[in-house]
Protein backbone atom coordinates (compact mmCIF):
# COMPACT_ATOMS: atom_id res chain seq x y z
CA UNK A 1 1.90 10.49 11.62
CA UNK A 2 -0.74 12.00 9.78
CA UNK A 3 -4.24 9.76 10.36
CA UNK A 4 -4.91 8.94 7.21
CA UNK A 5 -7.81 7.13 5.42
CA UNK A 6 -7.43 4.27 2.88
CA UNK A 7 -9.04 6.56 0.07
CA UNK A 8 -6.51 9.91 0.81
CA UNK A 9 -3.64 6.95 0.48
CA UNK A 10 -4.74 5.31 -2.68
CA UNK A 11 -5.24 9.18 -4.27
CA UNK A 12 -1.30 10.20 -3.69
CA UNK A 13 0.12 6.00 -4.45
CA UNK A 14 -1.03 4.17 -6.87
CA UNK A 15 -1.62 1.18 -4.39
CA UNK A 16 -2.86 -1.46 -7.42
CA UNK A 17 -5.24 -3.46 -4.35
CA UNK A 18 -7.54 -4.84 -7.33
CA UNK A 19 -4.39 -6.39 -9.00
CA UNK A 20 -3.29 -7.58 -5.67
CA UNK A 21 -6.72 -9.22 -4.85
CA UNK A 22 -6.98 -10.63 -8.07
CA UNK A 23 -3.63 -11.90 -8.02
CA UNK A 24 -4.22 -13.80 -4.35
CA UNK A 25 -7.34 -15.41 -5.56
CA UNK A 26 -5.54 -16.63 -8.92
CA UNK A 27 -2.68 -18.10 -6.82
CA UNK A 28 -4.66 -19.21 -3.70
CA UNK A 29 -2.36 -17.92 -1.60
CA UNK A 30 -3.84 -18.12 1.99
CA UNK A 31 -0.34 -16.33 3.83
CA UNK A 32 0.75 -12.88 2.03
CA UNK A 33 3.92 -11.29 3.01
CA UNK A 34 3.51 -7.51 2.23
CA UNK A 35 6.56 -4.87 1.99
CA UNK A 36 6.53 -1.35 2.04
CA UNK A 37 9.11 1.09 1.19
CA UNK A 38 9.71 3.62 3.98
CA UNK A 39 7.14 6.13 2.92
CA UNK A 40 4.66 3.52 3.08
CA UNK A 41 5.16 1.63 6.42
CA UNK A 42 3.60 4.11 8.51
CA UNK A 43 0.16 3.06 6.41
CA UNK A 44 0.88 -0.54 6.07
CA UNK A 45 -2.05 -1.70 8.55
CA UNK A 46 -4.70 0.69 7.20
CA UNK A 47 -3.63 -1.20 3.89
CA UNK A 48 -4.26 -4.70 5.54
CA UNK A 49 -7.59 -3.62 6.58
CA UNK A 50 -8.56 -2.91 3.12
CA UNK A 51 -6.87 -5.90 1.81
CA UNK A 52 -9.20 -8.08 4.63
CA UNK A 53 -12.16 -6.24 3.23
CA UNK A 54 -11.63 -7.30 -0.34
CA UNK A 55 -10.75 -10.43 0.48
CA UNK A 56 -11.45 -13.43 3.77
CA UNK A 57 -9.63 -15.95 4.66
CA UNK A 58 -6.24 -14.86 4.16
CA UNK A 59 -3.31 -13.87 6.55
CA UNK A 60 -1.21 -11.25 6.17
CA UNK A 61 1.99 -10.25 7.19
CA UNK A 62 3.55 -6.78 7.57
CA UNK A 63 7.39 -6.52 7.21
CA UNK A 64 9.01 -4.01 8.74
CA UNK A 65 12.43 -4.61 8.13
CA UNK A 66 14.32 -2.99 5.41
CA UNK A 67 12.82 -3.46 1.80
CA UNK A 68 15.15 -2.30 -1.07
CA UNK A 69 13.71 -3.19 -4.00
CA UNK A 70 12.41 -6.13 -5.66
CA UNK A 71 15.77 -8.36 -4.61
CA UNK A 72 14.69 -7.63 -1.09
CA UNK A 73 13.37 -11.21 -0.02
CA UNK A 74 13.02 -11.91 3.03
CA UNK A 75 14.76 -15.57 3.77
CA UNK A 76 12.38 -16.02 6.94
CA UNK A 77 9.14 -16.62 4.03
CA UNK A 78 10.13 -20.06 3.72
CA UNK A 79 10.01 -21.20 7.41
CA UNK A 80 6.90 -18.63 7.65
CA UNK A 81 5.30 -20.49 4.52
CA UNK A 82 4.56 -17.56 2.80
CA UNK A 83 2.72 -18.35 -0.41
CA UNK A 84 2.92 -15.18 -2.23
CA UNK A 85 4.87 -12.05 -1.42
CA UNK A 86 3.60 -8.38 -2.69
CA UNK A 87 6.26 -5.63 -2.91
CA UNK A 88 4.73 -2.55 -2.79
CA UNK A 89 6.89 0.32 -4.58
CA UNK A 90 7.50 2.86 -7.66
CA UNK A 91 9.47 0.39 -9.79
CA UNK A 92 8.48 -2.06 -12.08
CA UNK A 93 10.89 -4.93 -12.09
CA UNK A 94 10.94 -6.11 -15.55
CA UNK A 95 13.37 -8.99 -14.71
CA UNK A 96 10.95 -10.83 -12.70
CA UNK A 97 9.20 -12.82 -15.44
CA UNK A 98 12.08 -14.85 -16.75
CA UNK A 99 12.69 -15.65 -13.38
CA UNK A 100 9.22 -17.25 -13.04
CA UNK A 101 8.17 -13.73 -10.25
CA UNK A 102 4.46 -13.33 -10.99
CA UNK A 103 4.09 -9.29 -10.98
C-alpha cells in the first residue's frame, strides 16, 4: 500500500467529509459505522483521522467486512448501537429517501 495523505485521497474520490460532518452534528450521532468499498479500505483509518479532526466526541467504527452497496447493513449495528451509518461509494442510492435513509 501506497502511504498516502488525506489530501492525495480526497483529490482522486470525492470523499464528501463536509457532508458527513455536517450530517453527524445534525443527527447527533455519537457512534458512526463507516464502510468502504474495496478500493477504499486500505485508507479507511487515514479517513477516521480526518473525520476526528473535524469533529470530537464521536466514535467511529471501521468495517471491514464485505460492503456491496447501499443494502449492505451490517445486522451487528443494532447490538453495537450504531446511531448513524456512512457508506462510502460511487453510487447514489436514490431509493433511500422513501425508506426514511438520510443520504
Amino acid at each position: 500500500m501506497q502511504n498516502k495523505t488525506f489530501s492525495e485521497i480526497n483529490e482522486t474520490y470525492d470523499l464528501e467529509l463536509d457532508k458527513i460532518v455536517r450530517t453527524i452534528k445534525k443527527e447527533k450521532a455519537k457512534k458512526v459505522l463507516l464502510q468502504f468499498p474495496e478500493g477504499l479500505k486500505q485508507y479507511s483509518t487515514i479517513i477516521v483521522e480526518e473525520l476526528e479532526k473535524r469533529i470530537k466526541d464521536v466514535d467511529f467504527f471501521i468495517w471491514l467486512d464485505s460492503c456491496f452497496g447501499a443494502c449492505d447493513v451490517p445486522i451487528e449495528t443494532e447490538r453495537l448501537r450504531i446511531d448513524l451509518i456512512i457508506q462510502f461509494g460511487h453510487s447514489e442510492w436514490k431509493y433511500g429517501e422513501k425508506m426514511g435513509i438520510i443520504k
